[in-house]
C-alpha atoms as a PDB file:
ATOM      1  CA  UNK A   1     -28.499 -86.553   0.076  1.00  0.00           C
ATOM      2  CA  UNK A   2     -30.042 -85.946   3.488  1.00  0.00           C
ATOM      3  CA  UNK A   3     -28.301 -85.906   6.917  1.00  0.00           C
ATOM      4  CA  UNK A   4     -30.403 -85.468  10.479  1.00  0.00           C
ATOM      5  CA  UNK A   5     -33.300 -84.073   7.820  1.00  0.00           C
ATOM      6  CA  UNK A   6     -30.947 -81.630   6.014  1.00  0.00           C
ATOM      7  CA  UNK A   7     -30.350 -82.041   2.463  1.00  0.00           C
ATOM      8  CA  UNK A   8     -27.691 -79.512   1.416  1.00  0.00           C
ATOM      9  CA  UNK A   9     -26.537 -81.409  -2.347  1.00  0.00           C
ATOM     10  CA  UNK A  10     -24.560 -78.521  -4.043  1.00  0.00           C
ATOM     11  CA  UNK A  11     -25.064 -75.948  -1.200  1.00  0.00           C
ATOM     12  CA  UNK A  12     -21.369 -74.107  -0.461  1.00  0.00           C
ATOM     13  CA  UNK A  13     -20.786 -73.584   3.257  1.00  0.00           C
ATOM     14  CA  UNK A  14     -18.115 -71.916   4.980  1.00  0.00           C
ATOM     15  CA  UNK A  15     -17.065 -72.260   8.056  1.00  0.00           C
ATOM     16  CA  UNK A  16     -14.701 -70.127  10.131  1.00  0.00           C
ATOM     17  CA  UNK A  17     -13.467 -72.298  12.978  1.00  0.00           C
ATOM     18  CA  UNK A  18     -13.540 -75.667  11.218  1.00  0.00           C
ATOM     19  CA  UNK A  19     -10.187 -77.477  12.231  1.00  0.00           C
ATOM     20  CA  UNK A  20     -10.718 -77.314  15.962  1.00  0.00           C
ATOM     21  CA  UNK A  21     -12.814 -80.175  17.839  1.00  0.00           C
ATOM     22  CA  UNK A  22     -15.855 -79.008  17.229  1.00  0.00           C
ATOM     23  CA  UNK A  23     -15.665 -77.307  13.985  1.00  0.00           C
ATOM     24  CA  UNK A  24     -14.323 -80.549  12.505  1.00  0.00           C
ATOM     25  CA  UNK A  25     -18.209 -82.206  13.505  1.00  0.00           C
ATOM     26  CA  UNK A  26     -19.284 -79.053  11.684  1.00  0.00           C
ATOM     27  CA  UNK A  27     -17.523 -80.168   8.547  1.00  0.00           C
ATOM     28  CA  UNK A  28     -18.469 -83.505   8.346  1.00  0.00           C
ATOM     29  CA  UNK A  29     -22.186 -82.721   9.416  1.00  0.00           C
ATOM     30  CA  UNK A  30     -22.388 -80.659   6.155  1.00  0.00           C
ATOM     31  CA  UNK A  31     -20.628 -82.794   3.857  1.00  0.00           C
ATOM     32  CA  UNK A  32     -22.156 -85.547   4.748  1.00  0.00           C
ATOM     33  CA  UNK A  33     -25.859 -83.290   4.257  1.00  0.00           C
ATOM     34  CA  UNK A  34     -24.129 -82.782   0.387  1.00  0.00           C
ATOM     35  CA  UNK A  35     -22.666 -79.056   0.850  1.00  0.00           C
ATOM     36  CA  UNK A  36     -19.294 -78.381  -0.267  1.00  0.00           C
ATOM     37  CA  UNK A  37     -17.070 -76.952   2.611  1.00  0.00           C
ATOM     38  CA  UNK A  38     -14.427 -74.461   2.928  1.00  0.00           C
ATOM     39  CA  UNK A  39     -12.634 -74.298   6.392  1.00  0.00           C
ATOM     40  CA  UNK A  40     -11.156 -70.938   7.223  1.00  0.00           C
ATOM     41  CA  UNK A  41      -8.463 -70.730   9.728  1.00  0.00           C
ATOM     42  CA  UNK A  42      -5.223 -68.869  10.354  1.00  0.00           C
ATOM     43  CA  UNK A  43      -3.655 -72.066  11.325  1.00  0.00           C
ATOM     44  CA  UNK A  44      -2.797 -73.610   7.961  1.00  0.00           C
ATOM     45  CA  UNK A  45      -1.553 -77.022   9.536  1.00  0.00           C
ATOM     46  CA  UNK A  46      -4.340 -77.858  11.419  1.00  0.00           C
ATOM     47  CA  UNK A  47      -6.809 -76.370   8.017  1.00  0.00           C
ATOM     48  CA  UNK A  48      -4.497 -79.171   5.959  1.00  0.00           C
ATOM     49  CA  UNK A  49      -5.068 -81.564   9.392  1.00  0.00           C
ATOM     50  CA  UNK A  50      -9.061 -81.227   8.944  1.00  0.00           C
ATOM     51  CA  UNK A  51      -9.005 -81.460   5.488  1.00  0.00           C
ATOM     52  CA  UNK A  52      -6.951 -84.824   5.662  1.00  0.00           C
ATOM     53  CA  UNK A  53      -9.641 -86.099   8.448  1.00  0.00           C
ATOM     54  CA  UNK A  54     -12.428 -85.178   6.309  1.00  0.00           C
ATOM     55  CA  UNK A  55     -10.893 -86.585   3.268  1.00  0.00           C
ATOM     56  CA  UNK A  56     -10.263 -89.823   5.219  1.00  0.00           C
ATOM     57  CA  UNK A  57     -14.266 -90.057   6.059  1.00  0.00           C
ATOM     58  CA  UNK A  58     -15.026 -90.350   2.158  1.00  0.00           C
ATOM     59  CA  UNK A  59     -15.604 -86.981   1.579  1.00  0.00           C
ATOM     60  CA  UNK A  60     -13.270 -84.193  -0.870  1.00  0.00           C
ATOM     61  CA  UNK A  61     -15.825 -81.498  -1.693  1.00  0.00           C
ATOM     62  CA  UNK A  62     -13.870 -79.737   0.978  1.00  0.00           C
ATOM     63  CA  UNK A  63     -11.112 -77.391   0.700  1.00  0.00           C
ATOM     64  CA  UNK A  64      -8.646 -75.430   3.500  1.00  0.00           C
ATOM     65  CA  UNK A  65      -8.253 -71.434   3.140  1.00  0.00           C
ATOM     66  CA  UNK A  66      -5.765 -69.717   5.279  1.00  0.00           C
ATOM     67  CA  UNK A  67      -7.608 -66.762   6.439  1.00  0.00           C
ATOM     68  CA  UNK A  68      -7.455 -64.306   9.645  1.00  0.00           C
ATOM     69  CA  UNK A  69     -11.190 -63.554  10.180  1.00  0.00           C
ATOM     70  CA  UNK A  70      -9.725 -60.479  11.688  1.00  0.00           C
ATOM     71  CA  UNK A  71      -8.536 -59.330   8.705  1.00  0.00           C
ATOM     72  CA  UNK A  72     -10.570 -58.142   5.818  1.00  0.00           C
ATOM     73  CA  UNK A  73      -8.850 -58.161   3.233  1.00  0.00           C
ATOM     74  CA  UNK A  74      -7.976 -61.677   4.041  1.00  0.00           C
ATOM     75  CA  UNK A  75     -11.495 -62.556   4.469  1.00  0.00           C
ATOM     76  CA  UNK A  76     -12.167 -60.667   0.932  1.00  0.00           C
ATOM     77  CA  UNK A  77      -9.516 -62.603  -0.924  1.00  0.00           C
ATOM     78  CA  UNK A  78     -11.018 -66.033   1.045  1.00  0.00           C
ATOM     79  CA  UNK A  79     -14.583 -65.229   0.216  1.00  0.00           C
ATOM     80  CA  UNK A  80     -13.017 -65.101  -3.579  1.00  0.00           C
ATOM     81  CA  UNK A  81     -11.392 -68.219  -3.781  1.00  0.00           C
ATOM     82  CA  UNK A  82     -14.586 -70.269  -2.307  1.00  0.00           C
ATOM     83  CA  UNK A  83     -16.437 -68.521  -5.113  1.00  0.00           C
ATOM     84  CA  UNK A  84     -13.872 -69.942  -7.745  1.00  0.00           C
ATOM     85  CA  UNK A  85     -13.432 -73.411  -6.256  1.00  0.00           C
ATOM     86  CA  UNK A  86     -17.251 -73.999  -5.125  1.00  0.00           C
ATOM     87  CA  UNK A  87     -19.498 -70.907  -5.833  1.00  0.00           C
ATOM     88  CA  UNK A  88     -21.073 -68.439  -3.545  1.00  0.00           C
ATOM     89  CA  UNK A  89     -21.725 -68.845   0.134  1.00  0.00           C
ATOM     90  CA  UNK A  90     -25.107 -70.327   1.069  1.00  0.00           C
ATOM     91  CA  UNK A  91     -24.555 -71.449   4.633  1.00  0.00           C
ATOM     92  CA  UNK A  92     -21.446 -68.999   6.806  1.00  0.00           C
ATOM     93  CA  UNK A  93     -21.024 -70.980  10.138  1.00  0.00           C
ATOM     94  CA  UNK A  94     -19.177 -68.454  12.201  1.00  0.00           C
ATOM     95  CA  UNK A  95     -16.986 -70.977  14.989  1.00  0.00           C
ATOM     96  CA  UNK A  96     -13.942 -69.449  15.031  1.00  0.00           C
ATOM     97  CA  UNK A  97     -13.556 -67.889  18.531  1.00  0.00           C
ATOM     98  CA  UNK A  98     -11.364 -68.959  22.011  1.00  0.00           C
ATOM     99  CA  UNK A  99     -10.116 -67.302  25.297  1.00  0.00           C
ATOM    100  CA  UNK A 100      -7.087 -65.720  26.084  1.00  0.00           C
ATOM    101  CA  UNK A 101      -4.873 -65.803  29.520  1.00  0.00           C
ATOM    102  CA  UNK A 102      -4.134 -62.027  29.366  1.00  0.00           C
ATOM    103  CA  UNK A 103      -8.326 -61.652  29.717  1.00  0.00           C
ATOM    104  CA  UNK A 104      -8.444 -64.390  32.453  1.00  0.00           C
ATOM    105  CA  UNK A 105      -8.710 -63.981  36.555  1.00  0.00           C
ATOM    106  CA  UNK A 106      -6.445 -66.167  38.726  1.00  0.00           C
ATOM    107  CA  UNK A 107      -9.016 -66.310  41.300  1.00  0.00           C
ATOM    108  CA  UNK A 108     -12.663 -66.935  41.036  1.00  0.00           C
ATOM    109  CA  UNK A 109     -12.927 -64.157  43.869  1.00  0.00           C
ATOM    110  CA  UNK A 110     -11.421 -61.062  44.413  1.00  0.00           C
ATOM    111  CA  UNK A 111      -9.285 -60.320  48.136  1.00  0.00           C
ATOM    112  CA  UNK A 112      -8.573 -57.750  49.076  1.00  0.00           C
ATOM    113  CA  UNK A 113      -4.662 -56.671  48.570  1.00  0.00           C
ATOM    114  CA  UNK A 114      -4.807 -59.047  45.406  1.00  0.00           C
ATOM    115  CA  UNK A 115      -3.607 -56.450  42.817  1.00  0.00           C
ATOM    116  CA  UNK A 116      -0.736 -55.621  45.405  1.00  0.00           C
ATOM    117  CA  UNK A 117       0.821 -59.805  45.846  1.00  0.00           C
ATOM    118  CA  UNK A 118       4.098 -60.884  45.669  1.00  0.00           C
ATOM    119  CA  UNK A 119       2.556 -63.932  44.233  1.00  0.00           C
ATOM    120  CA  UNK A 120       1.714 -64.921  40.198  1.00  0.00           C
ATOM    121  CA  UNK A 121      -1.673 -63.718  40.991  1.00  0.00           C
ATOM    122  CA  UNK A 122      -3.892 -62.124  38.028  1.00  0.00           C
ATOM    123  CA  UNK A 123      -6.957 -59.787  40.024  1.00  0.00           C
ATOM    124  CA  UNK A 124      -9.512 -58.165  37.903  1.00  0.00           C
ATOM    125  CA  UNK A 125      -7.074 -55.042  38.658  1.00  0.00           C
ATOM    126  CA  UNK A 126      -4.365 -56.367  36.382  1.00  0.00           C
ATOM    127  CA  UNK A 127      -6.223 -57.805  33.719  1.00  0.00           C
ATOM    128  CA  UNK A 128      -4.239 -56.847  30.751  1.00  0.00           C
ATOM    129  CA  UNK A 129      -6.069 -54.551  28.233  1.00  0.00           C
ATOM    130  CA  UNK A 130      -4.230 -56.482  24.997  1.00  0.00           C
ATOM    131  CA  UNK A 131      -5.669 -59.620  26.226  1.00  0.00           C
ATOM    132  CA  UNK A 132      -8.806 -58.057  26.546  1.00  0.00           C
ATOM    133  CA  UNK A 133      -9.194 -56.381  23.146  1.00  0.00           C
ATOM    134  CA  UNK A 134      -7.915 -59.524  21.770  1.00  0.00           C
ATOM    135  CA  UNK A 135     -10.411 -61.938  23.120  1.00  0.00           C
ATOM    136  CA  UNK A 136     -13.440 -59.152  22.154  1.00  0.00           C
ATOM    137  CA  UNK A 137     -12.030 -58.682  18.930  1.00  0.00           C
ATOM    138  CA  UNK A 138     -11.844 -62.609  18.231  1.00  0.00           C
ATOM    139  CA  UNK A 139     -15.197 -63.641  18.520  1.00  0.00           C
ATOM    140  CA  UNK A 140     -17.243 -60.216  18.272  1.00  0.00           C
ATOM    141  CA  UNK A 141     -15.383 -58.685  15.324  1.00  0.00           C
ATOM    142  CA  UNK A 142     -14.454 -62.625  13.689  1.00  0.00           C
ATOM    143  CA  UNK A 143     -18.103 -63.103  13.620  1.00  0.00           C
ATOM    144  CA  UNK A 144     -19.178 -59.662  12.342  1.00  0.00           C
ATOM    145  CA  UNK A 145     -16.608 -59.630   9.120  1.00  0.00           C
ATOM    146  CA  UNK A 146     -17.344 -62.973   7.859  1.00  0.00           C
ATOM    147  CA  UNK A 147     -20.632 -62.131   7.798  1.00  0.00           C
ATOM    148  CA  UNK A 148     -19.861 -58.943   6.178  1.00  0.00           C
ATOM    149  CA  UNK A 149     -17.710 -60.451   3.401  1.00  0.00           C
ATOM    150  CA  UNK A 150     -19.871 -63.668   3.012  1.00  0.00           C
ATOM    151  CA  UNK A 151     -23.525 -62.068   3.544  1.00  0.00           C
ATOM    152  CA  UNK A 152     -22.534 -60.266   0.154  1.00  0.00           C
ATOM    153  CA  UNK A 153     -22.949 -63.619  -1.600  1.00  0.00           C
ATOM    154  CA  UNK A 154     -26.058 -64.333   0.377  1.00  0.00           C
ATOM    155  CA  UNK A 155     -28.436 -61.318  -0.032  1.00  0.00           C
ATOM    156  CA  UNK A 156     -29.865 -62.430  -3.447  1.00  0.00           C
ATOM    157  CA  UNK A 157     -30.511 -65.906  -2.641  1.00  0.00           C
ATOM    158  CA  UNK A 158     -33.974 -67.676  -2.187  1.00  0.00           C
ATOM    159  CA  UNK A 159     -32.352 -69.265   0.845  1.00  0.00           C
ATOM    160  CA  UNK A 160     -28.871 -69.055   2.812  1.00  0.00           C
ATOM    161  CA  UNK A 161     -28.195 -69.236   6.687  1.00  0.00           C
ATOM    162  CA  UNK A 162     -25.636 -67.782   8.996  1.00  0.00           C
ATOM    163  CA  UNK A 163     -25.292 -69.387  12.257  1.00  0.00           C
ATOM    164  CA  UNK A 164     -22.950 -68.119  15.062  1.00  0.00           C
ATOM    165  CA  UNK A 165     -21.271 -70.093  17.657  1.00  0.00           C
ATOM    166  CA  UNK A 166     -22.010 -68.203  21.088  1.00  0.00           C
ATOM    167  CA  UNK A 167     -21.665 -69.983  24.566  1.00  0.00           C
ATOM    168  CA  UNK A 168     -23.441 -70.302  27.399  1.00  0.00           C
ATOM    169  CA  UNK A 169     -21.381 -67.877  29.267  1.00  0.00           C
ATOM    170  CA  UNK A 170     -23.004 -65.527  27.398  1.00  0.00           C
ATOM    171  CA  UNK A 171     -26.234 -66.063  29.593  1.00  0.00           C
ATOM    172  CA  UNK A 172     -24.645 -66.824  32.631  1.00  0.00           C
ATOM    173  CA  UNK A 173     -21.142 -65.269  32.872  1.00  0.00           C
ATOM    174  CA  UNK A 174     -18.535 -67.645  34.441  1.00  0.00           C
ATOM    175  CA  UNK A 175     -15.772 -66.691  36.982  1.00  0.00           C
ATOM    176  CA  UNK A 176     -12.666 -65.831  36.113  1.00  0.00           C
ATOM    177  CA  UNK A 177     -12.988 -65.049  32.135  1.00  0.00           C
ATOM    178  CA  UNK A 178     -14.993 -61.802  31.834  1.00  0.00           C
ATOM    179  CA  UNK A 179     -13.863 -60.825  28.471  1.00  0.00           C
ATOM    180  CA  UNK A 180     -15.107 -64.341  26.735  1.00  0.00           C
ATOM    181  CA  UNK A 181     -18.057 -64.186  28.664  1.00  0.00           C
ATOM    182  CA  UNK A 182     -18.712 -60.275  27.766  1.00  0.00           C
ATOM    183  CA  UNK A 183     -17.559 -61.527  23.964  1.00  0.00           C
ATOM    184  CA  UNK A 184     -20.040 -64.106  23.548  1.00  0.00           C
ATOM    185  CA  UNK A 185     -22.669 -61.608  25.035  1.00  0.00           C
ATOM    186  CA  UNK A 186     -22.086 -59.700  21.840  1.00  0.00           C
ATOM    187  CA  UNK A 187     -22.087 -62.186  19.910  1.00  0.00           C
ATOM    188  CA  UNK A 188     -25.619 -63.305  21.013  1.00  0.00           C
ATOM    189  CA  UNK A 189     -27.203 -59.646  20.836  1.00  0.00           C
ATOM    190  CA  UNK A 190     -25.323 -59.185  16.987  1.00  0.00           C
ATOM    191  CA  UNK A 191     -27.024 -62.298  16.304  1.00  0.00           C
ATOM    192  CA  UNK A 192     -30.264 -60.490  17.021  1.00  0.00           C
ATOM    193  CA  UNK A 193     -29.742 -57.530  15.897  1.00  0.00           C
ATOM    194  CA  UNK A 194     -28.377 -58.944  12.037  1.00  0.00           C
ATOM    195  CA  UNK A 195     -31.824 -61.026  11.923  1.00  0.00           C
ATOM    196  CA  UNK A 196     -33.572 -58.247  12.105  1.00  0.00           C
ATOM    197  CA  UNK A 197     -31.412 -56.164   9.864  1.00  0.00           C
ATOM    198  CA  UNK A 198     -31.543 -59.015   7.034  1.00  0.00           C
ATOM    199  CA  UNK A 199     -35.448 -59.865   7.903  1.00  0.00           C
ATOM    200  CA  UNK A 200     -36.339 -58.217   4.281  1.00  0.00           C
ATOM    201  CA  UNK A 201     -33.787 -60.424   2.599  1.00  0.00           C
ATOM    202  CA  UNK A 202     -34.441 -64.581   3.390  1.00  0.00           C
ATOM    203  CA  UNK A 203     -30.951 -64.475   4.947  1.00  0.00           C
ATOM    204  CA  UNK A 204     -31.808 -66.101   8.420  1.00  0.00           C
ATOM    205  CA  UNK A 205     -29.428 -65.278  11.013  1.00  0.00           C
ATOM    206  CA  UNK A 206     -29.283 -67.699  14.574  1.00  0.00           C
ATOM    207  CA  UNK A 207     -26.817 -69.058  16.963  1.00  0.00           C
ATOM    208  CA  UNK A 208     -26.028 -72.180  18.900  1.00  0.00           C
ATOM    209  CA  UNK A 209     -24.758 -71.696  22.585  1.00  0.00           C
ATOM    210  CA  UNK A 210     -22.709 -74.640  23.512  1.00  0.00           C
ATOM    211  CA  UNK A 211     -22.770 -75.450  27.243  1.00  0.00           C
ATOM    212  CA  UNK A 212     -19.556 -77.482  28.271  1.00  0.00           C
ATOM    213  CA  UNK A 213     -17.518 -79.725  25.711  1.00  0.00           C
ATOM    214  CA  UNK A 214     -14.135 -80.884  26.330  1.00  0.00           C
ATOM    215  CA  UNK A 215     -11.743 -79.444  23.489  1.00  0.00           C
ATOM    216  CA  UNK A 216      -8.189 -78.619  22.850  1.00  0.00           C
ATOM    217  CA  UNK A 217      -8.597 -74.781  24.232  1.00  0.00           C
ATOM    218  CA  UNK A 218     -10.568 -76.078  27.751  1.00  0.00           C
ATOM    219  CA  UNK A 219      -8.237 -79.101  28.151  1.00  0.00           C
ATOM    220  CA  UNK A 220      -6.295 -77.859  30.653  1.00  0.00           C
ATOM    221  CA  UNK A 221      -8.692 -76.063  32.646  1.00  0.00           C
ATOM    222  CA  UNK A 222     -11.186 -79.286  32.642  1.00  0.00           C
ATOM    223  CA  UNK A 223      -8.327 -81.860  33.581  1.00  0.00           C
ATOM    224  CA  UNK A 224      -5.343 -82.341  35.967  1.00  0.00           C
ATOM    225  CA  UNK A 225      -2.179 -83.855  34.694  1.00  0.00           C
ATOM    226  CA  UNK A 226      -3.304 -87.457  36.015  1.00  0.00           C
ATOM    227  CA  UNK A 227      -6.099 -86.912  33.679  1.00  0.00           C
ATOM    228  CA  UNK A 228      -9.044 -86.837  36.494  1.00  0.00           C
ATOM    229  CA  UNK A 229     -11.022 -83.867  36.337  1.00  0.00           C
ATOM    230  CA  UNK A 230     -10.285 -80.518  37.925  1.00  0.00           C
ATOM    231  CA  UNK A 231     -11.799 -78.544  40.689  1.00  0.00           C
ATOM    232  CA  UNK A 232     -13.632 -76.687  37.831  1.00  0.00           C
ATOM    233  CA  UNK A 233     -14.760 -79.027  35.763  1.00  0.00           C
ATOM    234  CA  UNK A 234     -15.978 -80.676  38.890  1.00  0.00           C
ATOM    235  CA  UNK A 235     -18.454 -77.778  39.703  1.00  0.00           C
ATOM    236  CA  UNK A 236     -19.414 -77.322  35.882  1.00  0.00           C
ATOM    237  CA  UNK A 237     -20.657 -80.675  36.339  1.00  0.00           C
ATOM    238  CA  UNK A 238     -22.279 -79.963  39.406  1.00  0.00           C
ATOM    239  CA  UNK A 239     -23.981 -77.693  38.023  1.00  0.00           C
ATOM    240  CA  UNK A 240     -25.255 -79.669  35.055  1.00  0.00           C
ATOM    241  CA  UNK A 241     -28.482 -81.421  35.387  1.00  0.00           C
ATOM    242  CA  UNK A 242     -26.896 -84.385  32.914  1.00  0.00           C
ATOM    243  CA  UNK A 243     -23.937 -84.786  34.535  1.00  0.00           C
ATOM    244  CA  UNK A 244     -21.695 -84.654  32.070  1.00  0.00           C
ATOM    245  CA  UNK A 245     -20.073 -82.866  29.575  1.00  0.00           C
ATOM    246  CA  UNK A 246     -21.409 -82.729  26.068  1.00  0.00           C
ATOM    247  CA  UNK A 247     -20.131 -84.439  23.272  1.00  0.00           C
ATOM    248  CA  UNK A 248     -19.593 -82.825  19.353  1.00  0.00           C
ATOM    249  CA  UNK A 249     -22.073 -84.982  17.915  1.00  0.00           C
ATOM    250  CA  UNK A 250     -24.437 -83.353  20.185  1.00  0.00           C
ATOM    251  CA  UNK A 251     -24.398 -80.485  18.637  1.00  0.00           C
ATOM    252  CA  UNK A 252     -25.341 -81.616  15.010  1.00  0.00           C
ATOM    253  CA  UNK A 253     -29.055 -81.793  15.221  1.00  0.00           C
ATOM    254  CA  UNK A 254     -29.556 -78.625  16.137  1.00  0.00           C
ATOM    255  CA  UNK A 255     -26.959 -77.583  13.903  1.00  0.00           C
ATOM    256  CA  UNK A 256     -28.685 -79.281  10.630  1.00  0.00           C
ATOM    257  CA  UNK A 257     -32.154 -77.891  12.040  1.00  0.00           C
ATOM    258  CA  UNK A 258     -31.180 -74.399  11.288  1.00  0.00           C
ATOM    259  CA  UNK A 259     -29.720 -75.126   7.775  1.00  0.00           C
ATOM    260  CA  UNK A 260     -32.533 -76.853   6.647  1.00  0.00           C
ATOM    261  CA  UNK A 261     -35.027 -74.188   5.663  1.00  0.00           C
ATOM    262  CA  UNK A 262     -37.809 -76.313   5.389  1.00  0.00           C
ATOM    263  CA  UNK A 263     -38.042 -77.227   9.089  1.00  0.00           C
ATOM    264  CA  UNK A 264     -36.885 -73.638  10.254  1.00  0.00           C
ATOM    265  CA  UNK A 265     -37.921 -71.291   7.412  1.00  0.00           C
ATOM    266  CA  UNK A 266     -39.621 -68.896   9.925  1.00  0.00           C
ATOM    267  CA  UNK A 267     -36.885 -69.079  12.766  1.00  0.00           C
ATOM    268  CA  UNK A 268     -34.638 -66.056  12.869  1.00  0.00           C
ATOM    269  CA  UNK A 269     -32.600 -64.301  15.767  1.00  0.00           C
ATOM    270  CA  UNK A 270     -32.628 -66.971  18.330  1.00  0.00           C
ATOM    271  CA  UNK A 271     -30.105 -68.399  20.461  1.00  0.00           C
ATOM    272  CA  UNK A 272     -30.417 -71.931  21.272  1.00  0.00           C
ATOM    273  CA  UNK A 273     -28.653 -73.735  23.738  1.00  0.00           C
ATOM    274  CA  UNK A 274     -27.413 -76.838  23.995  1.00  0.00           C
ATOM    275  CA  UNK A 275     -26.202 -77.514  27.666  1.00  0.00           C
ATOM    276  CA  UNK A 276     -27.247 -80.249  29.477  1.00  0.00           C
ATOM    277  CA  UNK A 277     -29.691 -78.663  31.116  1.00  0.00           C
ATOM    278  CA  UNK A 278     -27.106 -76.101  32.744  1.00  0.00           C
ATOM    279  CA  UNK A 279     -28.962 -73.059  31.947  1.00  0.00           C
ATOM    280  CA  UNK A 280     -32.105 -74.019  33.547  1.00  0.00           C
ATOM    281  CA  UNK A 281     -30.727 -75.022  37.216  1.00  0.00           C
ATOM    282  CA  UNK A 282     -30.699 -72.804  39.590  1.00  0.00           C
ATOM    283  CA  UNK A 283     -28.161 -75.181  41.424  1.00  0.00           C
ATOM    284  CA  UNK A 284     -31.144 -76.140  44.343  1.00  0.00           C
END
């Protein structure tokens, strides 16, 4: 069974991540490719929500596991029960991530006197350190400990794959969210630096950098409350040589490419983005 060139029949994949918008595509992509899912998420509604979507498309090789991918133990126990429902991990898609409001800017641009108004203003100067280590922790450390607890099932195999879901703030950072944007940095340079730690094994280790996709996180930062598009999401489009903003399916290709280790046996440690051509333009 082959889907966008991928043919994953009996392959287990896990994916952290896989009840939000995009995660979901993630899902289907592989099931639909043959590979048995297992969606890990600490929201066990929406995990049951995914797994009903899924199950509606044709497909029940897929199973929900309430996990914290902050937590190891809980990633341990996870990694244990996709082993006694499916087997070992072959494919660890790492999407679970986000942003937080304590790690956010009010203002693109700093004023002086900013940190001193009487207004709900948030300056770089009050940018809460909880928030912070919350955001870094998210999507640095809940892409590191899957990939500790899963690579353990990987190391032995002829083939597996672990792809991580960076952003394309992590090239260029955006304004007013320095933690995600430092995050994803790390995210892209542990993506590197894993490849080359598991180069011996024929573990391959890449990441996808989304450019902009409307999802249930960015909602309200993309749209007003009439539903048109906000000030921000009018620049990011700006800004994008397409015009538009991407759309999950978009993503999939790509996605299958680097599961399928016939057509990318010999790429490790890259970053590829998908973006609409936002990386490239120098906005002139």
């Amino acid at each position: 069974m082959a889907y966008l060139g991928a043919d994953l029949t009996d392959k287990v994949a896990v994916v952290t991540g896989g009840s939000g918008v995009l995660g979901r595509e993630f899902c289907l992509a592989l099931l639909k490719a043959g590979a048995k899912v297992a969606i890990l998420g600490i929201d066990e509604k929406m995990g049951e929500e995914a797994v009903a979507y899924l199950n509606e498309q044709g497909y029940d090789q897929v199973k929900s596991i309430e996990c914290d991918v902050l937590n190891k133990e809980k990633i341990e126990a996870a990694r244990l029960e996709v082993n006694n429902a499916f087997g070992t991990c072959d494919i660890l898609i790492n999407a679970a991530g986000g942003n937080h409001p304590k790690g956010t800017t009010s203002k693109e641009f700093y004023e002086s006197g900013d940190e001193n108004s009487s207004d709900d203003i948030t300056s770089f100067f009050d940018l809460d350190v909880k928030g912070i280590d919350f955001v870094f922790a998210l999507n640095y450390m809940g892409t590191l400990l899957p990939s500790q607890v899963f690579g353990q099932d990987m190391v032995d195999k002829e083939v597996a794959s672990i792809i991580n879901i960076s952003s394309m703030n992590a090239f260029t950072p955006l304004t007013k969210i320095p933690a995600y944007s430092g995050a994803k940095a790390a995210v892209n340079n542990f993506t590197q630096w894993l490849a080359v730690h598991f180069a011996n094994t024929n573990i391959r280790v890449n990441a996808i950098a989304p450019g902009f996709f409307e999802t249930a996180q960015n909602k309200a930062l993309l749209r007003n409350e009439d539903g048109t598009y906000s000030e921000r999401a009018n620049k990011i489009l700006v800004n994008t040589p397409k015009g538009r903003f991407g759309k999950p399916e978009e993503l999939l290709g790509t996605l299958m490419f680097l599961t399928n280790n016939q057509a990318s046996g010999f790429i490790t440690g890259v970053v590829i983005p998908i973006d609409g051509g936002f990386n490239a333009y120098s906005g002139v």
